[in-house]
Protein backbone atom coordinates (compact mmCIF):
# COMPACT_ATOMS: atom_id res chain seq x y z
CA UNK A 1 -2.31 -12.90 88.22
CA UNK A 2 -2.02 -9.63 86.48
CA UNK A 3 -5.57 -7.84 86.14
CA UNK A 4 -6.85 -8.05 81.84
CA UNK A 5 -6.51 -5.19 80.13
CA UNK A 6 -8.45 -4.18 77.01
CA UNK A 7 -6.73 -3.64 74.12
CA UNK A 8 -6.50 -0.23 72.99
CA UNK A 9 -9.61 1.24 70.93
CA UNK A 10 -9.00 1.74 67.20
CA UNK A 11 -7.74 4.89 66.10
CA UNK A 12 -9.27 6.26 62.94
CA UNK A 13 -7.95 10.06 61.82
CA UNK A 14 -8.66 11.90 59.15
CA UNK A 15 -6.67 13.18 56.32
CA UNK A 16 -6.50 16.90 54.99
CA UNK A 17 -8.95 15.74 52.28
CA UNK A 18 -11.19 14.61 55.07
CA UNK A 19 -10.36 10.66 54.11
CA UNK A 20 -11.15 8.35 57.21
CA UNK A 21 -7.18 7.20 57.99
CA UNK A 22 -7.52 3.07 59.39
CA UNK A 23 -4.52 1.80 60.87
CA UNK A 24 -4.34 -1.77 59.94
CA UNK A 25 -1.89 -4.76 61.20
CA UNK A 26 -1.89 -7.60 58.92
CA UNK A 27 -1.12 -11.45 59.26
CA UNK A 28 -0.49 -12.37 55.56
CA UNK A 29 -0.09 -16.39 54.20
CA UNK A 30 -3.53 -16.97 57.12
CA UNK A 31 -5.39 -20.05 56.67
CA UNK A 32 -8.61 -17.74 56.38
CA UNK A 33 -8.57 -13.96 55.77
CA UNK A 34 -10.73 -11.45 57.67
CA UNK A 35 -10.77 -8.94 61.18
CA UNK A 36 -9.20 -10.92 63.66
CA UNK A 37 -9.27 -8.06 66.56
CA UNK A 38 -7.82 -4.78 67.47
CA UNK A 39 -3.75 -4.59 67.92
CA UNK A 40 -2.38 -1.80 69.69
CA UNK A 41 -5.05 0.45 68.26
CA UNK A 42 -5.36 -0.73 65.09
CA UNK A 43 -7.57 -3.33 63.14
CA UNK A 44 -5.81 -6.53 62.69
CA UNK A 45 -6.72 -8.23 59.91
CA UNK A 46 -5.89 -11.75 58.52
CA UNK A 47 -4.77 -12.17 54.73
CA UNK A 48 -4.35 -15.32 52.78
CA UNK A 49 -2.13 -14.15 50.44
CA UNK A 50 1.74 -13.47 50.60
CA UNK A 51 3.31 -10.29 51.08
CA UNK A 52 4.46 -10.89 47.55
CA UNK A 53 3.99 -8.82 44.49
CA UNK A 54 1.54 -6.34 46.26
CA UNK A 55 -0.76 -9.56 46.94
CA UNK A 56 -1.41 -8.99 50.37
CA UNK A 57 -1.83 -4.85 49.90
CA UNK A 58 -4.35 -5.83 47.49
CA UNK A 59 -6.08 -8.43 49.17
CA UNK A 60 -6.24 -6.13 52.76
CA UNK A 61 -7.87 -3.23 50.68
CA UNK A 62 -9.98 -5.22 49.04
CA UNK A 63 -10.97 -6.64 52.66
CA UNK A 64 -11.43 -3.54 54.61
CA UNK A 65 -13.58 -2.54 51.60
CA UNK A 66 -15.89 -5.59 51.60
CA UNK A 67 -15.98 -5.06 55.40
CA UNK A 68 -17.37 -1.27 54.76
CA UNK A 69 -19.85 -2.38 52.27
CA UNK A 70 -18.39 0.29 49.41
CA UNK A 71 -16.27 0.06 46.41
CA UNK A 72 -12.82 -1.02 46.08
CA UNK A 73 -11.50 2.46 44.64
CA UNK A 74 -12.62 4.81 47.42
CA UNK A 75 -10.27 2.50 49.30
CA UNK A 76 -6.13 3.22 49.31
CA UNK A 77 -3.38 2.25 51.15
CA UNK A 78 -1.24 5.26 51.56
CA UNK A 79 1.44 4.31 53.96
CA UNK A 80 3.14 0.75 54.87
CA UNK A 81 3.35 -1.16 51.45
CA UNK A 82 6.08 -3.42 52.81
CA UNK A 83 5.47 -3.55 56.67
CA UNK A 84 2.77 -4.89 58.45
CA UNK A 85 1.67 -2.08 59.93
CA UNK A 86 -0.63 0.06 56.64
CA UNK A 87 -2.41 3.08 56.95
CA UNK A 88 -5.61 3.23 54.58
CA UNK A 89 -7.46 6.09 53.60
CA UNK A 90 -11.25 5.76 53.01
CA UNK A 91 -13.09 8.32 50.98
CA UNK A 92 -16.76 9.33 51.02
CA UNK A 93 -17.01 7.94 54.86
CA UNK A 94 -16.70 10.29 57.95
CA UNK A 95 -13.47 8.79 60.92
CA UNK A 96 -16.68 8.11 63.31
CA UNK A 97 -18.80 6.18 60.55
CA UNK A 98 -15.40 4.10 59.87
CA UNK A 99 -15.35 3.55 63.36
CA UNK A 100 -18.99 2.44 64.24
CA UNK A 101 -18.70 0.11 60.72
CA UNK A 102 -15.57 -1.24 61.95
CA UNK A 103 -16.85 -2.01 65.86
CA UNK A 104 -20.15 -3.16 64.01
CA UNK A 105 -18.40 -5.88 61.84
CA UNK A 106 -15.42 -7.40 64.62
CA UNK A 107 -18.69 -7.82 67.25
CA UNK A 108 -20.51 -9.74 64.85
CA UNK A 109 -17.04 -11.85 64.47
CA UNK A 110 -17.32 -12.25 68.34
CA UNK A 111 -21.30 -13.24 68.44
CA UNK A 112 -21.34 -15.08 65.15
């Protein structure tokens, strides 16, 4: 049996404006939306809604904004609008507080 290996840490940049850049990878039409995990060092995250219509962009920055307890507009999705793979840029919070948020809420998800 091949030994486990973790799955690679999430990788949070910043932007020339100094906006925390998340890498996201998103499940839309989920039976429950939320963090499910890291993929391949970014935050995978579980949407309800269809990738229809800008549903599912909206619904994962409205997500990653609930999960970093501040307001939907310092939240934007700058890169990805019709893959799964996004890139989101969050103002007003520093790459490392994004990160210790982020590792915060999926251990809860883990423990809870």
């Amino acid at each position: 049996m091949p030994p486990m290996t973790r799955p690679a840490p999430l990788k949070i940049g910043e932007d020339a404006a100094g906006r925390a850049l998340v890498p996201l990878h998103v499940h839309p039409r989920s039976r429950r939306a939320g963090p499910t995990g890291l993929h391949g060092g970014s935050l995978k995250l579980h949407l309800k809604n269809p990738p229809t219509g800008g549903r599912a962009n909206a619904e994962a920055v409205q997500l990653l904004a609930e999960l970093l307890g501040i307001p939907r507009n310092r939240v934007e999705l700058v890169r990805g609008f019709r893959s799964r793979d996004k890139l989101v840029a969050v103002a007003g919070l520093s790459a490392e507080e994004v990160g210790k948020i982020l590792a915060a809420r999926l251990d809860e998800g883990k423990n809870g």
